[in-house]
Structures are given as C-alpha cells and as structure tokens.
PDB file of N, CA and C in Angstrom:
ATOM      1  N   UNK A   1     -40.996  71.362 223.466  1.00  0.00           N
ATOM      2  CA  UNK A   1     -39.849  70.771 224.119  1.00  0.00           C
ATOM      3  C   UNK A   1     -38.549  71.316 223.539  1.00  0.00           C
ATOM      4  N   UNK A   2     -38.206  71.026 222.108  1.00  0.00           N
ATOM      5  CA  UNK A   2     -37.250  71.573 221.569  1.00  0.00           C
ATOM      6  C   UNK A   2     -36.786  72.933 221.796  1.00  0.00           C
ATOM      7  N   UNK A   3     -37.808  73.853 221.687  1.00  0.00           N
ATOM      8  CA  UNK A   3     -37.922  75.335 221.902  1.00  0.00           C
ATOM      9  C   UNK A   3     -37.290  75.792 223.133  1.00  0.00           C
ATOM     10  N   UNK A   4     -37.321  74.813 224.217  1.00  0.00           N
ATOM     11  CA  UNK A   4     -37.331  75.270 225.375  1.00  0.00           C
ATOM     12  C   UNK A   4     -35.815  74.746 225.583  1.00  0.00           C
ATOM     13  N   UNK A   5     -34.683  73.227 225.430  1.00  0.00           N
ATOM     14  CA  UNK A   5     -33.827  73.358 224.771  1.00  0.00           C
ATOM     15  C   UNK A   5     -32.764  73.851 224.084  1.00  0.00           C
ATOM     16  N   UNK A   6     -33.109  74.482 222.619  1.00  0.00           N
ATOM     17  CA  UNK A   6     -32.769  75.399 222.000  1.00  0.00           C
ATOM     18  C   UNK A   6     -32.597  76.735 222.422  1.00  0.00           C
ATOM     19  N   UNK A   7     -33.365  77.100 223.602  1.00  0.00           N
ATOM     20  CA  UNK A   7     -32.950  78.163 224.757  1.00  0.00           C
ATOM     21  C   UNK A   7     -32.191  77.994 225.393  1.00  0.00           C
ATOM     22  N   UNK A   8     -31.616  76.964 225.819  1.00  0.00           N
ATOM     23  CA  UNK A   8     -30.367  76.744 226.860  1.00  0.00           C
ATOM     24  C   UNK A   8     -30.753  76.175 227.745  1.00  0.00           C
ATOM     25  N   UNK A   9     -32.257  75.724 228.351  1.00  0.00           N
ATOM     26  CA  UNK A   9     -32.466  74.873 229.374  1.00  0.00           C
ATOM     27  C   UNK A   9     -32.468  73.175 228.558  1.00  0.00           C
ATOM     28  N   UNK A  10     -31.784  72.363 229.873  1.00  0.00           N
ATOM     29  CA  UNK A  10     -31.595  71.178 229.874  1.00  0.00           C
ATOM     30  C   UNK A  10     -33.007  70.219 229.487  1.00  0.00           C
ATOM     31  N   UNK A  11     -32.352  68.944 228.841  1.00  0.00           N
ATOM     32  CA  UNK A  11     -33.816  68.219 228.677  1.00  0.00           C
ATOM     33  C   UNK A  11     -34.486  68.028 229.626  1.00  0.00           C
ATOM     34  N   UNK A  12     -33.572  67.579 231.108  1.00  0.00           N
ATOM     35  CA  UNK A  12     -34.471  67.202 232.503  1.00  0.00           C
ATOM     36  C   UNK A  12     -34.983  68.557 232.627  1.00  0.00           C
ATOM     37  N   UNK A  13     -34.848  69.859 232.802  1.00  0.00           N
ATOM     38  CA  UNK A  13     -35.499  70.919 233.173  1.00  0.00           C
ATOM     39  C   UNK A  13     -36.336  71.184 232.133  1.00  0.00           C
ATOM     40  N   UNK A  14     -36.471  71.133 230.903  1.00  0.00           N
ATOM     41  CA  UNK A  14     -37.677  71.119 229.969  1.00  0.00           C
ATOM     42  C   UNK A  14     -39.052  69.899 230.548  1.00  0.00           C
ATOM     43  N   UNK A  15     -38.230  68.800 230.813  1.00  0.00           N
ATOM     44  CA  UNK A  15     -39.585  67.634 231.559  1.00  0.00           C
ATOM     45  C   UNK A  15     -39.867  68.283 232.281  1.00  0.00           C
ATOM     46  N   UNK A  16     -39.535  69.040 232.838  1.00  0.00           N
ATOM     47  CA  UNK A  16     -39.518  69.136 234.478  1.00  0.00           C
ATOM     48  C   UNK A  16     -40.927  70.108 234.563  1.00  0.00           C
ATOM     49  N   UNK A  17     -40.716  71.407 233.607  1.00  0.00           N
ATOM     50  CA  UNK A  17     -41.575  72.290 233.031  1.00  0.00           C
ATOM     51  C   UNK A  17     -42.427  72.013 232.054  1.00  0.00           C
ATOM     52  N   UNK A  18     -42.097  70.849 231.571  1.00  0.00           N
ATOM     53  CA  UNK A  18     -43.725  70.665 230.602  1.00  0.00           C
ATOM     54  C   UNK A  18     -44.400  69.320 231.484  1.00  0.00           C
ATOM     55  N   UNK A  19     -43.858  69.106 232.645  1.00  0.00           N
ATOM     56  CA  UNK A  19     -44.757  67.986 232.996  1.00  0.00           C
ATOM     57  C   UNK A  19     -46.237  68.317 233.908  1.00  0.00           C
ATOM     58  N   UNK A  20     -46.789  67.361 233.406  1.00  0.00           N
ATOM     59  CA  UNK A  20     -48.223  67.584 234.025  1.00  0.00           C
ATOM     60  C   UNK A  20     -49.022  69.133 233.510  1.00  0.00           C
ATOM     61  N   UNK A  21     -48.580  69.594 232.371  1.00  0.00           N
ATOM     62  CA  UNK A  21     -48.975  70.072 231.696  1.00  0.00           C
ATOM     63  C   UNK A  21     -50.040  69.626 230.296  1.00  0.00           C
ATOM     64  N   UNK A  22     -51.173  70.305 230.271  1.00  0.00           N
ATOM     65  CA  UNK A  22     -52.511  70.454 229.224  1.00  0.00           C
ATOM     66  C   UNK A  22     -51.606  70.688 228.428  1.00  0.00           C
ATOM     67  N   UNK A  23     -52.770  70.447 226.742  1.00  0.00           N
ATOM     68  CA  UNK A  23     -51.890  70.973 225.589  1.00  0.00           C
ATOM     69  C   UNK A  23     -52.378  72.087 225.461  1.00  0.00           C
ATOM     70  N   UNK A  24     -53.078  72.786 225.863  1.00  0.00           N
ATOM     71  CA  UNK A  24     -53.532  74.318 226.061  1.00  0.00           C
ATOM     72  C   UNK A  24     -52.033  75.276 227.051  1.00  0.00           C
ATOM     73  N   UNK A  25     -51.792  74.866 227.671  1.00  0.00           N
ATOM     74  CA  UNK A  25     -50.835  75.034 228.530  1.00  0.00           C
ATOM     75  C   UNK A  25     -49.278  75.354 228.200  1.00  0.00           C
ATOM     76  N   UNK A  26     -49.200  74.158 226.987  1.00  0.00           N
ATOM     77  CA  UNK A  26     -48.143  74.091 226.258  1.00  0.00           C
ATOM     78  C   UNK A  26     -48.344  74.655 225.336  1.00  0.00           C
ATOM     79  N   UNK A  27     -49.668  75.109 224.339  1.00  0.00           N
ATOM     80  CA  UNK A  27     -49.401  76.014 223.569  1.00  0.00           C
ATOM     81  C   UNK A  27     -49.332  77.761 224.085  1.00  0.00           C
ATOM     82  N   UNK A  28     -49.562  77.831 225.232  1.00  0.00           N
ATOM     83  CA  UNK A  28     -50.148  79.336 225.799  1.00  0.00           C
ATOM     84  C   UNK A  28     -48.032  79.184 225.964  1.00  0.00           C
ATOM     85  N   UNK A  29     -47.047  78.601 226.436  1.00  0.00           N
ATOM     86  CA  UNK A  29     -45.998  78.647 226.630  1.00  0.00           C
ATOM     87  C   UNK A  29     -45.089  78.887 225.698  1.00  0.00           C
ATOM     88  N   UNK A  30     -45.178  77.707 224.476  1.00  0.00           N
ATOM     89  CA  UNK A  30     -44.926  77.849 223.228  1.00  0.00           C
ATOM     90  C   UNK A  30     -45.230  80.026 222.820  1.00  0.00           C
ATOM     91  N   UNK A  31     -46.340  80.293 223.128  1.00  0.00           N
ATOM     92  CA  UNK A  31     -46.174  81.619 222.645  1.00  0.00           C
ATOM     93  C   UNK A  31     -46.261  82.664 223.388  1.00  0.00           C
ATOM     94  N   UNK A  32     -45.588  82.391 224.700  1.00  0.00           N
ATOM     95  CA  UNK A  32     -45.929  83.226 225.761  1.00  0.00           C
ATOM     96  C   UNK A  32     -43.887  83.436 225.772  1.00  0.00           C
ATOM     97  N   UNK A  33     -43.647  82.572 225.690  1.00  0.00           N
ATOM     98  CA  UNK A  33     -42.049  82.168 225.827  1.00  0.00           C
ATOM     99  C   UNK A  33     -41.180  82.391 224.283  1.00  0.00           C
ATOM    100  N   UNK A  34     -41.470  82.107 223.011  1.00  0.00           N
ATOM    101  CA  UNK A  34     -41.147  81.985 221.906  1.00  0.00           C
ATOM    102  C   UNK A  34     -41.820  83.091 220.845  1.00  0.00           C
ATOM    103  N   UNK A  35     -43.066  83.270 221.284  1.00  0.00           N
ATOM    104  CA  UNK A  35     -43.570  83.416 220.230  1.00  0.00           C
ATOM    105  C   UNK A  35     -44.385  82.743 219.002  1.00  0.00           C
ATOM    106  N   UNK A  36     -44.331  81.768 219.207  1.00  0.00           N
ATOM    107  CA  UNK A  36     -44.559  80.555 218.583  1.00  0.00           C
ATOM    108  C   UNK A  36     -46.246  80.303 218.243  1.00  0.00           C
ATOM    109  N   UNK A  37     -47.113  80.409 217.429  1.00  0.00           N
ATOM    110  CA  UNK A  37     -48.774  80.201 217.532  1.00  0.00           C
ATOM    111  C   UNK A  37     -48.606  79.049 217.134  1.00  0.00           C
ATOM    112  N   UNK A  38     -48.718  78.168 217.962  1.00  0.00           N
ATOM    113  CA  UNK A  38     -48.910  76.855 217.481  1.00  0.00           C
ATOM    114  C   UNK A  38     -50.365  76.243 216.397  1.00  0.00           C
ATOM    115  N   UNK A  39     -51.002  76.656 215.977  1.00  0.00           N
ATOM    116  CA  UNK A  39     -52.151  76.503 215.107  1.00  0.00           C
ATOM    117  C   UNK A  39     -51.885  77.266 214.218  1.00  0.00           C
ATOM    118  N   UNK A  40     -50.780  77.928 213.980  1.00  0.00           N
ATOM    119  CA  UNK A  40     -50.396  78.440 212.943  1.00  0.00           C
ATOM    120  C   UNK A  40     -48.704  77.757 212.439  1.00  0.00           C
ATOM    121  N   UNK A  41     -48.720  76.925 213.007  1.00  0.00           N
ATOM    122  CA  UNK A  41     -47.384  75.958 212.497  1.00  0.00           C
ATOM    123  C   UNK A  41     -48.012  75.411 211.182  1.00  0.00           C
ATOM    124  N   UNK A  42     -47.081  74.640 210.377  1.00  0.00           N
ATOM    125  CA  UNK A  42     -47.365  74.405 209.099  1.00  0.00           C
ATOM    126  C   UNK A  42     -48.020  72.534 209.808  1.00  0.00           C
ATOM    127  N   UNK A  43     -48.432  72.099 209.368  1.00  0.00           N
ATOM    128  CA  UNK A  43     -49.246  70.514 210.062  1.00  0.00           C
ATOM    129  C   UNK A  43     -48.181  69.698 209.979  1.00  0.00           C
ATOM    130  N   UNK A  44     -47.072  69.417 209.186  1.00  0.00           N
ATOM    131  CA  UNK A  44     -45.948  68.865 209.103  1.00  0.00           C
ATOM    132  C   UNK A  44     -45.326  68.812 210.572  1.00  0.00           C
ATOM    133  N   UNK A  45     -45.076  69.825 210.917  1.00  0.00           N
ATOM    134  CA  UNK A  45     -44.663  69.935 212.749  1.00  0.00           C
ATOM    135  C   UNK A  45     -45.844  69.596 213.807  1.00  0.00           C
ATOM    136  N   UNK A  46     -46.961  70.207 213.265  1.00  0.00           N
ATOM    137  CA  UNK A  46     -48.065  69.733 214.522  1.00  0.00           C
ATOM    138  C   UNK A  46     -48.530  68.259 214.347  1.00  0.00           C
ATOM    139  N   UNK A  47     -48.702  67.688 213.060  1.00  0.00           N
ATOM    140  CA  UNK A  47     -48.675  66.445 213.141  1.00  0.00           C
ATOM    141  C   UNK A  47     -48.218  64.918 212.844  1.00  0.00           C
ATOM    142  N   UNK A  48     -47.021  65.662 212.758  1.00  0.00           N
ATOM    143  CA  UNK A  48     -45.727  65.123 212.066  1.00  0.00           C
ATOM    144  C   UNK A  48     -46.014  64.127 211.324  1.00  0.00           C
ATOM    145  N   UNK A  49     -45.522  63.167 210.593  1.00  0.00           N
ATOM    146  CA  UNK A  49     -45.686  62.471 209.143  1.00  0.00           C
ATOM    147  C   UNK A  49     -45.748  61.439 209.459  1.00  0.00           C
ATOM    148  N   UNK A  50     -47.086  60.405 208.643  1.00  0.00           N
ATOM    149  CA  UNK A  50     -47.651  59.198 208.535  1.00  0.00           C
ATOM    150  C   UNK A  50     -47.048  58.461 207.414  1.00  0.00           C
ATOM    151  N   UNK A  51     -46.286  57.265 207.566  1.00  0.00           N
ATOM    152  CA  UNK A  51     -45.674  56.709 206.490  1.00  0.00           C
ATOM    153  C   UNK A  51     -46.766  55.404 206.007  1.00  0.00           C
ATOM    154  N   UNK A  52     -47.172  55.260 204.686  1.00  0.00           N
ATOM    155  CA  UNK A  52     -47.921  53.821 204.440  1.00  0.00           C
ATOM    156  C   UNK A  52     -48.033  53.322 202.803  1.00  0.00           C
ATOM    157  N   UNK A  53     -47.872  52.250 203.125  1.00  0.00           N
ATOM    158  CA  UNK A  53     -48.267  51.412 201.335  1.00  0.00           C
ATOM    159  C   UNK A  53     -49.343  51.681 201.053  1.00  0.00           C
ATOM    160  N   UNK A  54     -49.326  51.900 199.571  1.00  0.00           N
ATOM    161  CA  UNK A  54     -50.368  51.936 198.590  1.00  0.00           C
ATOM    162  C   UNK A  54     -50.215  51.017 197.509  1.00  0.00           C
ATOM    163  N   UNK A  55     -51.257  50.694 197.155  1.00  0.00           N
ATOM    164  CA  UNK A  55     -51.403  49.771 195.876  1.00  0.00           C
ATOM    165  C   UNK A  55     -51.383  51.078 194.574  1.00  0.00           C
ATOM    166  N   UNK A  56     -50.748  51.070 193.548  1.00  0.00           N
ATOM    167  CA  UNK A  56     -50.341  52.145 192.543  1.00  0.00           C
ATOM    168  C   UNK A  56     -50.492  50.870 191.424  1.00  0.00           C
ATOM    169  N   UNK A  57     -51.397  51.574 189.983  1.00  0.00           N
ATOM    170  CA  UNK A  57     -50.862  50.503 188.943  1.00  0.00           C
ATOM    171  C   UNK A  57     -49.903  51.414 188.504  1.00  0.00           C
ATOM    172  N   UNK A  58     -48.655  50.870 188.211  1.00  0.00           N
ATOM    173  CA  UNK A  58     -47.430  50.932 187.741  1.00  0.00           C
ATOM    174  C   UNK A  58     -47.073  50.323 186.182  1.00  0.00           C
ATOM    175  N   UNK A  59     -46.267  51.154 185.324  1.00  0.00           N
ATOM    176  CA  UNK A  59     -46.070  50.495 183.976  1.00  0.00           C
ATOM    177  C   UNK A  59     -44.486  50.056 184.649  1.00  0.00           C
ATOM    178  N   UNK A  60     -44.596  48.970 184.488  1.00  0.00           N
ATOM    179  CA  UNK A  60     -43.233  48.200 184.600  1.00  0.00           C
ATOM    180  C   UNK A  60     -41.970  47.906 183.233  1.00  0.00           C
ATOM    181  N   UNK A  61     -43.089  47.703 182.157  1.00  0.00           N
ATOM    182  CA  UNK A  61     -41.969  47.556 181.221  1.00  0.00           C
ATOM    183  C   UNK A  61     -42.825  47.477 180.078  1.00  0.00           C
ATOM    184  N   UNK A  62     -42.625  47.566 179.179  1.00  0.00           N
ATOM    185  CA  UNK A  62     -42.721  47.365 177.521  1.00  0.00           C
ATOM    186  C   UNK A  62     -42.876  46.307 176.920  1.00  0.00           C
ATOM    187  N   UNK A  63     -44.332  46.172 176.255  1.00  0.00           N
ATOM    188  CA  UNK A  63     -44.381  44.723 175.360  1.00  0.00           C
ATOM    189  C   UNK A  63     -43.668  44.947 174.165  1.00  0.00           C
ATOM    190  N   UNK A  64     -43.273  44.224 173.339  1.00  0.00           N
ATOM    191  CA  UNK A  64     -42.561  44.076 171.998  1.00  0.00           C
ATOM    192  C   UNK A  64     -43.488  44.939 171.206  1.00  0.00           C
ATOM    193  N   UNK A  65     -44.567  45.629 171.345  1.00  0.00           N
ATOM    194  CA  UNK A  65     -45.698  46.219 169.893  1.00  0.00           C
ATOM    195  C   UNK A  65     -45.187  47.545 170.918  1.00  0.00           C
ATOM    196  N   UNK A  66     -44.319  48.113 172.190  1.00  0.00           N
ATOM    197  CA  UNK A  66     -44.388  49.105 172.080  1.00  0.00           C
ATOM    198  C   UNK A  66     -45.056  49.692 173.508  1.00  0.00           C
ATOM    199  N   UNK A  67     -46.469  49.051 173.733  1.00  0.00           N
ATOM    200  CA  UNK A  67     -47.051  49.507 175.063  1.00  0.00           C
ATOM    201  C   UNK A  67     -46.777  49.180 176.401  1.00  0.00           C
ATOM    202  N   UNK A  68     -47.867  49.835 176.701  1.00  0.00           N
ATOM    203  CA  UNK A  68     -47.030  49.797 178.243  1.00  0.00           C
ATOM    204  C   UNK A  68     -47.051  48.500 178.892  1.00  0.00           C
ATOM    205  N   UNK A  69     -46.772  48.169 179.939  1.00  0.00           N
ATOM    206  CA  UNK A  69     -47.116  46.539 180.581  1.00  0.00           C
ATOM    207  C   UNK A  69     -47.460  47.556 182.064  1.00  0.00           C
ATOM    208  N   UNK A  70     -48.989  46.999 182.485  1.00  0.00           N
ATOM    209  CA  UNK A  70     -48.556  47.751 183.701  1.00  0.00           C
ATOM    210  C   UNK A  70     -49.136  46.690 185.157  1.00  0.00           C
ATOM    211  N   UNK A  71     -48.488  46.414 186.345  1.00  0.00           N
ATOM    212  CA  UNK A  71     -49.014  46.084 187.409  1.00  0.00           C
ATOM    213  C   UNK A  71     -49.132  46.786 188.762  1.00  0.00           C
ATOM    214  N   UNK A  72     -49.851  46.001 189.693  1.00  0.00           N
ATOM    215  CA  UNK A  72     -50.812  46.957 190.721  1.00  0.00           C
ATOM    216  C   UNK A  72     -48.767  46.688 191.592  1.00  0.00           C
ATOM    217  N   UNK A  73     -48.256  47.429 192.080  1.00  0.00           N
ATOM    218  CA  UNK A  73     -47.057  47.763 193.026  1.00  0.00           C
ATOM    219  C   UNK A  73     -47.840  48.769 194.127  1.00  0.00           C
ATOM    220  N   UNK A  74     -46.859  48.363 194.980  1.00  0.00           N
ATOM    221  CA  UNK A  74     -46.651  49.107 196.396  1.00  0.00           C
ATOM    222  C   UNK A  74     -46.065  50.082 196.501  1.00  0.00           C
ATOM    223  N   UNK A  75     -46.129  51.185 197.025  1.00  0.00           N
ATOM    224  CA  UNK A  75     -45.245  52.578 196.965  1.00  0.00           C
ATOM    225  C   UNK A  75     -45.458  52.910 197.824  1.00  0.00           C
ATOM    226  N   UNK A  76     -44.616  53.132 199.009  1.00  0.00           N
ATOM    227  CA  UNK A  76     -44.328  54.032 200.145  1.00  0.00           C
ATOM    228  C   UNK A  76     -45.297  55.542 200.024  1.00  0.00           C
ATOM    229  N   UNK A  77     -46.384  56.035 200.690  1.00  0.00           N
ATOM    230  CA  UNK A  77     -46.821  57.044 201.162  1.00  0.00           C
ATOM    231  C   UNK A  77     -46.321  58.142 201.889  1.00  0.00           C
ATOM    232  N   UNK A  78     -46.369  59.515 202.180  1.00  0.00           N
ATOM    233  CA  UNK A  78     -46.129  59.649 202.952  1.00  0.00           C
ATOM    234  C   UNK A  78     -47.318  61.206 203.247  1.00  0.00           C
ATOM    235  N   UNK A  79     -47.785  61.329 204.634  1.00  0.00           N
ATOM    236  CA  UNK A  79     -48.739  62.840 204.872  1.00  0.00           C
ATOM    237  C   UNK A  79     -48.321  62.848 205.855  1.00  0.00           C
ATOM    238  N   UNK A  80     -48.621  64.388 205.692  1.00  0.00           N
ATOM    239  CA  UNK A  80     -49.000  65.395 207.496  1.00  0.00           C
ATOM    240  C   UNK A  80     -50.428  65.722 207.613  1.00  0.00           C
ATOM    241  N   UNK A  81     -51.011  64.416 208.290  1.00  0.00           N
ATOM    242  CA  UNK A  81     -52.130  64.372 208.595  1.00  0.00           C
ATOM    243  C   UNK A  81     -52.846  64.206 209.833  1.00  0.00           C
ATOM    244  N   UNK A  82     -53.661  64.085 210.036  1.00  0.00           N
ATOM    245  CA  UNK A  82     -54.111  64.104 211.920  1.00  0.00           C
ATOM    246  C   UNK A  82     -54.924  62.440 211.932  1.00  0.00           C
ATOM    247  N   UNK A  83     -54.041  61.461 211.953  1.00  0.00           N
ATOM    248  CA  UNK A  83     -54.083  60.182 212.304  1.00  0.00           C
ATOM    249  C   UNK A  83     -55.544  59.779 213.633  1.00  0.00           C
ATOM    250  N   UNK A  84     -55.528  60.732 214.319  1.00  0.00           N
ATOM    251  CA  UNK A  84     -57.018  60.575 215.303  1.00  0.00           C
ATOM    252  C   UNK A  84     -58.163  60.717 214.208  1.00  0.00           C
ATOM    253  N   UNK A  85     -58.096  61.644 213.431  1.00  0.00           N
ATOM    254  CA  UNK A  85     -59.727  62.200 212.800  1.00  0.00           C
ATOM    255  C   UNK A  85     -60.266  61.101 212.078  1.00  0.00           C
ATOM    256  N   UNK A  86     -61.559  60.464 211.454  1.00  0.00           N
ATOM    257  CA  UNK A  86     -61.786  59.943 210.998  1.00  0.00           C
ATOM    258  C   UNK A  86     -62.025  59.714 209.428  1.00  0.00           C
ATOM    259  N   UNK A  87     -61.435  61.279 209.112  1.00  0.00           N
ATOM    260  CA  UNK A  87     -61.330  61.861 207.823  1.00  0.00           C
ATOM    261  C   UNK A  87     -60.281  60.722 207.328  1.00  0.00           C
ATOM    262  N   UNK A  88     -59.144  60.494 207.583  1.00  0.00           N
ATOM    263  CA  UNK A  88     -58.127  60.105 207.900  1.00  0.00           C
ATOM    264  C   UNK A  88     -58.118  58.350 207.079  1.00  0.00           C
ATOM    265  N   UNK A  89     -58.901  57.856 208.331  1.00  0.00           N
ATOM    266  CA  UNK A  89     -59.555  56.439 207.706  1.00  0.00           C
ATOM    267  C   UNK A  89     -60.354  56.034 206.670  1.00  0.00           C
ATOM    268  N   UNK A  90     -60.885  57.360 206.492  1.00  0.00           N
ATOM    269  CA  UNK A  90     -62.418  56.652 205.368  1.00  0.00           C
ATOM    270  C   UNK A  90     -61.596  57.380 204.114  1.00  0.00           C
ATOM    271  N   UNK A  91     -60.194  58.010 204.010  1.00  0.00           N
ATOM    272  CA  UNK A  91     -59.492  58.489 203.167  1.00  0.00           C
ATOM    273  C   UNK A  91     -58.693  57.607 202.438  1.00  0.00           C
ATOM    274  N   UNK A  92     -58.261  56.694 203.839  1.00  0.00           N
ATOM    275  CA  UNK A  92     -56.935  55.739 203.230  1.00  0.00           C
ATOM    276  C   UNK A  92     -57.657  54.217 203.972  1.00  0.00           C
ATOM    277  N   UNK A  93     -58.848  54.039 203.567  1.00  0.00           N
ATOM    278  CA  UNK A  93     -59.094  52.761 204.285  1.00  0.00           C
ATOM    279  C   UNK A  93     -58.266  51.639 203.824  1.00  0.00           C
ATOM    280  N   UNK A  94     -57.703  51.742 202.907  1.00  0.00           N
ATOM    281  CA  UNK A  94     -57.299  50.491 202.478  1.00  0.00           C
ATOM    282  C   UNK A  94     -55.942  50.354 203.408  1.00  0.00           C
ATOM    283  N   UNK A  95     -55.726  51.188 204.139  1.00  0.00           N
ATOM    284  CA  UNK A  95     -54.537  50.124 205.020  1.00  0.00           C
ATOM    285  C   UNK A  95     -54.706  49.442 205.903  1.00  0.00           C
ATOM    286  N   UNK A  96     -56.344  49.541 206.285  1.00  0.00           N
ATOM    287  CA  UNK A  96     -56.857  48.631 206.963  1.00  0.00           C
ATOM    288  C   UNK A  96     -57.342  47.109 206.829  1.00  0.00           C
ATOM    289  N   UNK A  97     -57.163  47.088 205.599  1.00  0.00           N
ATOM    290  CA  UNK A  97     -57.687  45.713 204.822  1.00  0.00           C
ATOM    291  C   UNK A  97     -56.604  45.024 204.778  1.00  0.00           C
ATOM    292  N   UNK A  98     -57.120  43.443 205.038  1.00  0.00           N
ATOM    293  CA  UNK A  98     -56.307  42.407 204.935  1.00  0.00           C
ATOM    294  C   UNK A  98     -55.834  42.438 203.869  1.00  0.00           C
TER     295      UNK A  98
END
C-alpha cells in the first residue's frame, strides 16, 4: 500500500488497485512495480510487532545485609512474530492464562 503511495498514486487509487486482490498478487506487484521481494523483508515489516506482559523476577531493592530483594513484575514484551502459527502460543502460553 505504502509503496504504491510513496509513488505518487492516491490512497483511493492504491484501494482501488489492491482491492480484491490475493496476497500472491500483492506480492508479484510489490516486485513487479518496486522491486520489493517480499519474503525477503526483514519480519518486523511482514509481521509487524506483538506487544505483551510477562511475569520477570525482578530485584527491586536491597535488604540491609546487602542482597538483592527480588519480585515476580510485569514488563512490557515486544516481537516480530507470526501471531497465526502455533509456534507462537506454545512459546508465550502464558498470556493465555488467567
């Protein structure tokens, strides 16, 4: 979409030309038009970024003898991953859990 855009055609004339279009279709365009191999994009662009909590034990602070103090915290995630595959889930199941 962008690509096509970034050429000088309008967003309605980019719909206009990617509609009712396969993703075979759109990639044969992507490099028929640009140049562009889409399976050779970095996955960051092809499958743009999954944001999610994790449980992390974390050292929070210091007991008086010196060590660490540490508890389970939440920390923002972030991948370029392919959210359909099932690799995906049985990777990060825990964001599925209550």
């Amino acid at each position: 979409f962008w690509s096509f855009v970034h050429s000088g055609k309008s967003a309605a004339e980019t719909q206009k030309i990617l509609k009712g279009t396969l993703t075979e279709q759109k990639n044969e365009l992507l490099f028929s038009q640009f140049g562009v191999n889409y399976a050779e994009l970095p996955e960051v662009f092809r499958k743009g970024s999954v944001l999610y909590r994790q449980s992390k034990l974390t050292e929070v602070k210091k007991a008086t003898d010196g060590s660490a103090v540490n508890r389970m915290r939440s920390h923002i995630e972030i991948t370029h991953e392919d959210i359909i595959q099932d690799i995906f889930w049985t990777t990060h199941n825990e964001i599925l859990k209550d």
